[in-house]
Protein backbone atom coordinates (compact mmCIF):
# COMPACT_ATOMS: atom_id res chain seq x y z
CA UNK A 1 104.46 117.23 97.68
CA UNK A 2 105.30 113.99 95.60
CA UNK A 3 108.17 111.64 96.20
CA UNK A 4 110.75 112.86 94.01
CA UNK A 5 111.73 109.13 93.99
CA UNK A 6 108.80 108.10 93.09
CA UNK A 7 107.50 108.17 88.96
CA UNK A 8 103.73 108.35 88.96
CA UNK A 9 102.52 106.68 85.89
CA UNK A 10 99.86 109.51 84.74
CA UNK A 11 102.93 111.57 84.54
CA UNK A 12 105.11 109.22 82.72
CA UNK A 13 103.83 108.97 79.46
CA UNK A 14 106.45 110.68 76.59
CA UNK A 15 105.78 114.02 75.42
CA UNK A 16 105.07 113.91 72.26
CA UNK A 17 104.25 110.72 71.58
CA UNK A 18 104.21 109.75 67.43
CA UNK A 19 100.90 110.62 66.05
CA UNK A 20 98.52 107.24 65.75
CA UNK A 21 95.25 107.03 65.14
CA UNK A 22 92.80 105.69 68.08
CA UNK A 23 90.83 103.02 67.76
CA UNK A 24 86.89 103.53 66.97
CA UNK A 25 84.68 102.04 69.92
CA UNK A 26 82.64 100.31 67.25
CA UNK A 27 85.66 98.84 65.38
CA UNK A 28 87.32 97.23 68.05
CA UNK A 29 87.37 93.04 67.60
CA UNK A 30 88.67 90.43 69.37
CA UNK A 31 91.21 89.33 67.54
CA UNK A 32 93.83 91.77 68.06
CA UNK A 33 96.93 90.79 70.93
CA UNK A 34 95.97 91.54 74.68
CA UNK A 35 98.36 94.49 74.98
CA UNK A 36 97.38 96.36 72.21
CA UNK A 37 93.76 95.96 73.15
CA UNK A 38 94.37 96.27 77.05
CA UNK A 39 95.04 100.19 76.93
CA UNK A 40 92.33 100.87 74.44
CA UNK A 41 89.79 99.42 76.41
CA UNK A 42 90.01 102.61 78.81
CA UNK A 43 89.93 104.87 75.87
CA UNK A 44 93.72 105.45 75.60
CA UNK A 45 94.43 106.42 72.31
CA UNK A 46 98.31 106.29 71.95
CA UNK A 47 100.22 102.80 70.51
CA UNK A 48 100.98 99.73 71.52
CA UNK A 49 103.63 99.39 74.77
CA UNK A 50 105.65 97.31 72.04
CA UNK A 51 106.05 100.75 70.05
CA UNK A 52 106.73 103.63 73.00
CA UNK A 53 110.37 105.09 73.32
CA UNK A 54 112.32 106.72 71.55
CA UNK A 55 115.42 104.73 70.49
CA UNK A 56 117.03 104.67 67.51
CA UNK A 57 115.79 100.75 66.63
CA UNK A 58 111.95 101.93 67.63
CA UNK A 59 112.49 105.11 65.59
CA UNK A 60 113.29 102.73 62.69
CA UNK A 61 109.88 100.83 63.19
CA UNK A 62 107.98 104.00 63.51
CA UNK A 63 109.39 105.46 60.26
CA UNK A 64 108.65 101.74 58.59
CA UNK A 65 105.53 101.98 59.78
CA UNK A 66 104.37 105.35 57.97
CA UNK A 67 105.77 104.50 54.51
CA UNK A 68 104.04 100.72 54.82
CA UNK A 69 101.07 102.28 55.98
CA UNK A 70 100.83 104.94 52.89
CA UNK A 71 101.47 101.69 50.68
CA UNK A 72 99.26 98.69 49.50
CA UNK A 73 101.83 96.10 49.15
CA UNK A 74 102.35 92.78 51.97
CA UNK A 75 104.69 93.41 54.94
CA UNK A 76 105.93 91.21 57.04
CA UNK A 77 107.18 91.57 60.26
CA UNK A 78 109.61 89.67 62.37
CA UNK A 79 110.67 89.65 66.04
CA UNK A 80 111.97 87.36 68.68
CA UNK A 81 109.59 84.92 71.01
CA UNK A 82 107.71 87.88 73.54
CA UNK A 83 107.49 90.65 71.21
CA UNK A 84 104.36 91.98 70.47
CA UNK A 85 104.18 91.78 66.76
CA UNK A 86 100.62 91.20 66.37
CA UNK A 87 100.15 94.84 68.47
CA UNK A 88 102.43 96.05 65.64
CA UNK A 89 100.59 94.69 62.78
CA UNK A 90 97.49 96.03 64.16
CA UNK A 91 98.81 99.41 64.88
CA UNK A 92 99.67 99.19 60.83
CA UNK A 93 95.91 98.42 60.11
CA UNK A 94 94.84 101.32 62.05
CA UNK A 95 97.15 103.73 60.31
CA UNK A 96 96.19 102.51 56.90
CA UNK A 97 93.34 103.42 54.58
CA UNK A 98 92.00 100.39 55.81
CA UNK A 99 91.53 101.09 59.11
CA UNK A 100 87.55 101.22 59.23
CA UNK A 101 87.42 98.13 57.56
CA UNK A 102 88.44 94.32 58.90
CA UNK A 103 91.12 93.43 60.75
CA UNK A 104 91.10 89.21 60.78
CA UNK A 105 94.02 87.49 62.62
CA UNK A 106 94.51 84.04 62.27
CA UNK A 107 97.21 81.96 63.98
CA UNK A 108 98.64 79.48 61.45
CA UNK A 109 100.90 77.62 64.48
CA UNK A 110 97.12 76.86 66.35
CA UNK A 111 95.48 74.09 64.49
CA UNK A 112 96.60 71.27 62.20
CA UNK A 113 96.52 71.06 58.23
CA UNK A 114 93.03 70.65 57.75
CA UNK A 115 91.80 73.17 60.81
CA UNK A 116 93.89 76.29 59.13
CA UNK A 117 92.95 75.40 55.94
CA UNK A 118 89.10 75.00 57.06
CA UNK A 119 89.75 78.55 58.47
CA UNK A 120 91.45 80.38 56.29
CA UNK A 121 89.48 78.54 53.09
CA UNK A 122 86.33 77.25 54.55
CA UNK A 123 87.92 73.91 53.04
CA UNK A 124 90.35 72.41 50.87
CA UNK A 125 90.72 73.54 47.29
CA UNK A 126 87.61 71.57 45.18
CA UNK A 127 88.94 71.70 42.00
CA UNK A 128 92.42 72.83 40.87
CA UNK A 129 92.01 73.24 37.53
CA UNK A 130 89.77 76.90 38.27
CA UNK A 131 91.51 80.08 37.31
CA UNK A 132 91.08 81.27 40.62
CA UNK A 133 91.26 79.81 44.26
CA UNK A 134 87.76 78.72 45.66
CA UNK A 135 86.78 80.18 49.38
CA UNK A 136 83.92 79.76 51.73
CA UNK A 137 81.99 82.97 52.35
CA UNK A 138 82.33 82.36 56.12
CA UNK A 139 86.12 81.53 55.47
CA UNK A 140 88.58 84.00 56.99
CA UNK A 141 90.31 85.32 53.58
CA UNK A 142 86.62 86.56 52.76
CA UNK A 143 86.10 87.84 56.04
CA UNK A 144 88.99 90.51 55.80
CA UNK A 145 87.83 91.53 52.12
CA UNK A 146 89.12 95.41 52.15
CA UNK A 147 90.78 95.22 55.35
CA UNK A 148 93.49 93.44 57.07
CA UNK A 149 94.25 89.41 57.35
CA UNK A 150 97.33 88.86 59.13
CA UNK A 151 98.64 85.48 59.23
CA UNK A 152 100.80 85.20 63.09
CA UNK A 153 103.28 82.89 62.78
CA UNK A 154 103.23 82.50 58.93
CA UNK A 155 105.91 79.99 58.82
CA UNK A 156 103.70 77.44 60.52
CA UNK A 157 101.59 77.11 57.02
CA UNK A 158 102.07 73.92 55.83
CA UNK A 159 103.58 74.81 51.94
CA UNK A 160 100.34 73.79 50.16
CA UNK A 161 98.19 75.99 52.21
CA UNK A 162 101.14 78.73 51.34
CA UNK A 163 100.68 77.98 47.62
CA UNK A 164 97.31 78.95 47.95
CA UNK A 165 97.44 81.94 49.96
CA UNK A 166 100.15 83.35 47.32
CA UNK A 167 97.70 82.46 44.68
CA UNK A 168 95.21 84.86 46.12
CA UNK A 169 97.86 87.62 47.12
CA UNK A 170 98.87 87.42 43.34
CA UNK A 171 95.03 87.71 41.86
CA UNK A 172 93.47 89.37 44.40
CA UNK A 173 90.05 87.45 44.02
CA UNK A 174 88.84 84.31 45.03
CA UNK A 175 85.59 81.96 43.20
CA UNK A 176 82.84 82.14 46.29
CA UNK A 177 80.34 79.61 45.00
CA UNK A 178 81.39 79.77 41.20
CA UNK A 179 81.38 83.20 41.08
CA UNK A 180 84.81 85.37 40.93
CA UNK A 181 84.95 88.01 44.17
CA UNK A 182 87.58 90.88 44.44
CA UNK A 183 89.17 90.89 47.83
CA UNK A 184 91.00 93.76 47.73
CA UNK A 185 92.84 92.59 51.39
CA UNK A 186 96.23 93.96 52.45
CA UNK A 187 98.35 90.65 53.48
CA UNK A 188 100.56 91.14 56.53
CA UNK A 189 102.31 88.11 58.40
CA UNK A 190 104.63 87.56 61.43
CA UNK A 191 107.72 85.48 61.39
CA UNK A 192 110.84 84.90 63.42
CA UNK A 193 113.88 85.91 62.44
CA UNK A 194 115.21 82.94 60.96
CA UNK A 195 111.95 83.11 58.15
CA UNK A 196 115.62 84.16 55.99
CA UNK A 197 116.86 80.90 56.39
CA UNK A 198 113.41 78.89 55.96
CA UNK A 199 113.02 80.23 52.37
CA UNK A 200 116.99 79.77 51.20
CA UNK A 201 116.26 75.83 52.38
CA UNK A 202 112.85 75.67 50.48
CA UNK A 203 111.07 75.57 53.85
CA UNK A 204 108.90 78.84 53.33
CA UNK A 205 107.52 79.15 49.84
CA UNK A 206 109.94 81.97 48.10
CA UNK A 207 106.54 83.15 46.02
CA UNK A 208 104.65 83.80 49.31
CA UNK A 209 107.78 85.52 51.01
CA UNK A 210 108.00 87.85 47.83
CA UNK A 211 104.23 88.82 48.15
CA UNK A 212 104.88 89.36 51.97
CA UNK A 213 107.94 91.06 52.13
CA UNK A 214 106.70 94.56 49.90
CA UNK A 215 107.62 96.04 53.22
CA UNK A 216 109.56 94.72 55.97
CA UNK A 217 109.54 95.38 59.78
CA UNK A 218 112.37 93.94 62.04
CA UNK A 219 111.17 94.50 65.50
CA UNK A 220 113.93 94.86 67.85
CA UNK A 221 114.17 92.67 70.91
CA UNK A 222 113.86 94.97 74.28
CA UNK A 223 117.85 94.21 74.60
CA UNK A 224 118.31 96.62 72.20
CA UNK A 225 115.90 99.29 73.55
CA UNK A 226 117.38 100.13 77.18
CA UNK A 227 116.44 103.56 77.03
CA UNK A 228 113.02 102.68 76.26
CA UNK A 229 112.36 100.21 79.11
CA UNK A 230 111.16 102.89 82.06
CA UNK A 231 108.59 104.13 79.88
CA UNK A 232 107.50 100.21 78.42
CA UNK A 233 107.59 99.47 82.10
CA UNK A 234 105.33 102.08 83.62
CA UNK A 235 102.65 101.74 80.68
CA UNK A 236 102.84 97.92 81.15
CA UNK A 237 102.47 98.66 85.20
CA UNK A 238 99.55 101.13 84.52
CA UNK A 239 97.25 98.30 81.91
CA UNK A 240 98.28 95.29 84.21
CA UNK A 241 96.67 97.81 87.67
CA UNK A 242 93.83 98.31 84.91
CA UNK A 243 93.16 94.99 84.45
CA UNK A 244 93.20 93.61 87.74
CA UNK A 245 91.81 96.51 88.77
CA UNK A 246 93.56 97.74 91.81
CA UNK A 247 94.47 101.21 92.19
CA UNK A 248 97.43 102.51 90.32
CA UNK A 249 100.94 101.96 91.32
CA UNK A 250 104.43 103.90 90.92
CA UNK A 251 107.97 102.76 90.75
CA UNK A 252 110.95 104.37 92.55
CA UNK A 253 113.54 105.44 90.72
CA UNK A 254 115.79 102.28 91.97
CA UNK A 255 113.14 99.86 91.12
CA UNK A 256 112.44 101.73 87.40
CA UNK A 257 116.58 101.63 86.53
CA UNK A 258 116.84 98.36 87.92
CA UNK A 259 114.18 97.07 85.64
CA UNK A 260 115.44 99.09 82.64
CA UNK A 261 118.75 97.43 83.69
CA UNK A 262 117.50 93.95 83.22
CA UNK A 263 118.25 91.84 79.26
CA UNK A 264 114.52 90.51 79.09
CA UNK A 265 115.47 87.92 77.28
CA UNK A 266 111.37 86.93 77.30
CA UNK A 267 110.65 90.69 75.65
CA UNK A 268 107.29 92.25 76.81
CA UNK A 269 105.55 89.11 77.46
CA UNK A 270 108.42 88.21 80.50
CA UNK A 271 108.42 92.11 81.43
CA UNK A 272 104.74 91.98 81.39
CA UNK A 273 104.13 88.54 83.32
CA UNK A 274 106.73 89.88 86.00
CA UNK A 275 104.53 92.99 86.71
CA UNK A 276 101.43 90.90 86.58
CA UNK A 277 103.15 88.91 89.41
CA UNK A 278 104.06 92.18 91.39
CA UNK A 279 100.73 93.83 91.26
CA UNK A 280 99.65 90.17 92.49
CA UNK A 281 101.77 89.63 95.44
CA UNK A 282 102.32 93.23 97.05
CA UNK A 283 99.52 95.38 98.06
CA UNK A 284 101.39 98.86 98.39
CA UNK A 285 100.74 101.81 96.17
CA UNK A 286 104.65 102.18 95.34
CA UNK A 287 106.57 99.51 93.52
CA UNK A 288 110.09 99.15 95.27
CA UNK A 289 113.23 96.71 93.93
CA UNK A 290 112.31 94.43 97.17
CA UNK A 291 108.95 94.01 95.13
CA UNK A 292 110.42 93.36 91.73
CA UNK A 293 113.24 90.49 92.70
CA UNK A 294 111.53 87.91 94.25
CA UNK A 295 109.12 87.54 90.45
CA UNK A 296 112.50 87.44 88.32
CA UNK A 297 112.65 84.29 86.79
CA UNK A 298 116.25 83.82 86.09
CA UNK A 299 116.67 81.83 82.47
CA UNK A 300 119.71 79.73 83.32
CA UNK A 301 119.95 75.87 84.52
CA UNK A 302 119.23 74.95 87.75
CA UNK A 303 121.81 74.33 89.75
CA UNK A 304 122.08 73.35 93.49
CA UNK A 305 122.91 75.83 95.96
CA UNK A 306 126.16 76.53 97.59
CA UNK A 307 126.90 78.45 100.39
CA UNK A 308 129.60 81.04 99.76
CA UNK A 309 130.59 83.12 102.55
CA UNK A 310 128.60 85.23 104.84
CA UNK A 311 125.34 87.26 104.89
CA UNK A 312 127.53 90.23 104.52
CA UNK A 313 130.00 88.50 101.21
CA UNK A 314 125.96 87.99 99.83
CA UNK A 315 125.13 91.36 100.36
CA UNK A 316 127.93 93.36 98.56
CA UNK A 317 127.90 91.07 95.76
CA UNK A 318 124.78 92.04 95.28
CA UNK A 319 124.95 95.34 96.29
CA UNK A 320 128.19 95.35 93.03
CA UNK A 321 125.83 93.79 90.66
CA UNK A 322 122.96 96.43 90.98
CA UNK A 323 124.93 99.21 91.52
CA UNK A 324 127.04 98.21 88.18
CA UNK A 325 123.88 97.46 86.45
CA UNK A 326 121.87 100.99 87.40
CA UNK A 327 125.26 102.71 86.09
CA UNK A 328 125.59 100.88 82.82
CA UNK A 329 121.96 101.91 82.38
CA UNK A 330 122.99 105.48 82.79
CA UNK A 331 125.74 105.40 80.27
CA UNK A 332 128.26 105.61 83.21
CA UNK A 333 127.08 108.79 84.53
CA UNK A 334 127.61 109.05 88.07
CA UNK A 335 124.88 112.15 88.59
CA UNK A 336 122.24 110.28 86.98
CA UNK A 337 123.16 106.81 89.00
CA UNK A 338 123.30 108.61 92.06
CA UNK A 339 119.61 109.96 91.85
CA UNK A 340 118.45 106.64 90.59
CA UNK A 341 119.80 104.78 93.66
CA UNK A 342 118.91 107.53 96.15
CA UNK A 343 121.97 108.52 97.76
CA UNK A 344 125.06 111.43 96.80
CA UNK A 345 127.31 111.43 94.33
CA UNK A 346 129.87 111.16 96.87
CA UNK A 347 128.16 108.29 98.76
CA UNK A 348 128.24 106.65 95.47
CA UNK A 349 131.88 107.53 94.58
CA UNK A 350 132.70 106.02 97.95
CA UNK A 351 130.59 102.45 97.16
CA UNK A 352 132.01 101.96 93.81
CA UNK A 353 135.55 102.11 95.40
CA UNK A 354 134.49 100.20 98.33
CA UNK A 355 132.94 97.00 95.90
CA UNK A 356 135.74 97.34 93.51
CA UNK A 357 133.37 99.28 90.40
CA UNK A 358 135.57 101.25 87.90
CA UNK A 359 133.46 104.62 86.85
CA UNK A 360 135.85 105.36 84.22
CA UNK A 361 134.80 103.78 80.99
């Protein structure tokens, strides 16, 4: 018989996860973000890590996600450093009519001036006088013609290279060697948060950000998303064992609510790059807290180390912080903490009073 206090990842996947399309073998291209690609590559077929759970802020994306997807307009999509909003915008592609066609990513933040524009253009504009903006047929606005071009990190563009890219958004064609050609592209774009306060300053281009924002997408940060973060951990555990290929592994309880318990304030790229390290470094089949600790990387200044008090003080502060930090994950509900932690409710009555923890909230 299993470990009860162990959750096997081939058991941990939700229920009834939100109907998305999978991806077809012959469709899949390399520019799409790791994770999204990293669980297709086996053949899953369910989203991107960056969309499981079932909170109220992911149940907001998922619902944004549908009506965008139905539509033809530009969406744009923000989220904080870590979050996987290219996995998003190609999890839009793939539930769009679109979704057998292109999908071309470029990042704007990647190159200078004259590289995006080369990319994006094949070259700068050769005569601006034309009706319509000139492209290269190997340029990357071609490329997507009836798909999806997503610009990552949109607010990188420098503003003439914006001016042009609303210029095609608005007519939909481009001249390819003197010769008008409809595109016919859906425009999608990611942006932090603060993309607001770039266009009221007349940094971002308030044309382009109109075009863009037909349908917008506010990721939320995995702060937000607590009662999501067992299930984004054990996928993220299951693709990282994938792709170092090692046989899978399983959390116990303590070491799944003491990750769920954690701010993240790197999102799924820290989450993910912590699990990397664990499947690295320990060669057991079952992930323990022991296992997870030692790869935190704690985002706070340096400071030089003071002893204060014994082995023992150490201990039962931390022993307060993690006990604290399981309950708050459980909504202060001493059954639920108990099983988490391993031990009875009475045992855990007995700590709390013994480390100074208040249950009543």
């Amino acid at each position: 018989m299993a470990d009860p206090g162990v959750r096997y990842l081939s058991r941990y996947h939700p229920r009834q996860p939100p109907p998305f399309e999978t991806t077809p073998t012959h469709m899949r291209d390399t520019v799409v973000a790791a994770i999204a690609t990293s669980a297709r590559s086996r053949g899953a077929s369910g989203p991107a890590a960056e969309l499981l759970g079932r909170s109220p802020a992911i149940a907001r994306v998922h619902e944004l996600l549908r009506s965008a997807a139905a539509a033809q307009g530009g969406v744009l999509i923000t989220a904080e450093p870590g979050v996987a909003s290219r996995a998003v915008a190609r999890e839009l592609h793939l539930r769009s009519c679109r979704s057998t066609s292109p999908f071309v990513a470029v990042e704007c933040g990647e190159a200078d001036r004259t590289g995006v524009e080369r990319l994006l253009f094949g070259g700068p504009c050769s005569d601006s006088t034309t009706d319509l903006e000139s492209a290269a047929i190997d340029s990357r606005i071609v490329a997507a013609r009836g798909g999806t071009l997503l610009l990552h990190d949109v607010t990188e563009l420098p503003s003439s290279i914006q001016a042009r890219v609303a210029r095609v958004a608005r007519d939909g064609e481009v001249r390819i060697d003197g010769a008008p050609v409809r595109l016919e592209f859906r425009l999608v774009a990611t942006a932090p948060p603060a993309i607001d306060a770039e266009v009221h300053e007349h940094r971002f281009r308030a044309d382009l950000f109109r075009r863009l924002t037909a349908t917008r997408i506010d990721l939320p940060p995995l702060r937000e998303r607590a009662e999501d973060l067992p299930e984004i951990a054990a996928c993220l555990l299951e693709e990282v064992c994938a792709e170092r290929g090692v046989s899978p592994r399983a959390f116990t309880d303590a070491a799944l609510g003491f990750v769920a318990a954690l701010t993240w304030p790197g999102n799924l790229v820290e989450l993910r790059g912590v699990l990397d390290r664990v499947v690295s470094n320990t060669r057991g089949e079952v992930v323990q807290v022991e296992d997870v600790l030692p790869e935190l990387q704690l985002h706070r200044a340096p400071a030089p180390f003071v002893p204060d008090g014994s082995l023992r003080d150490a201990r039962q502060r931390f022993e307060r912080e993690y006990i604290a930090a399981v309950l708050q994950y459980h909504g202060w509900r001493v059954a639920d903490a108990a099983q988490t932690l391993g031990i009875q409710r009475p045992n855990l009555y007995r700590k709390a009073r013994q480390l100074g923890i208040p249950l009543m909230r």
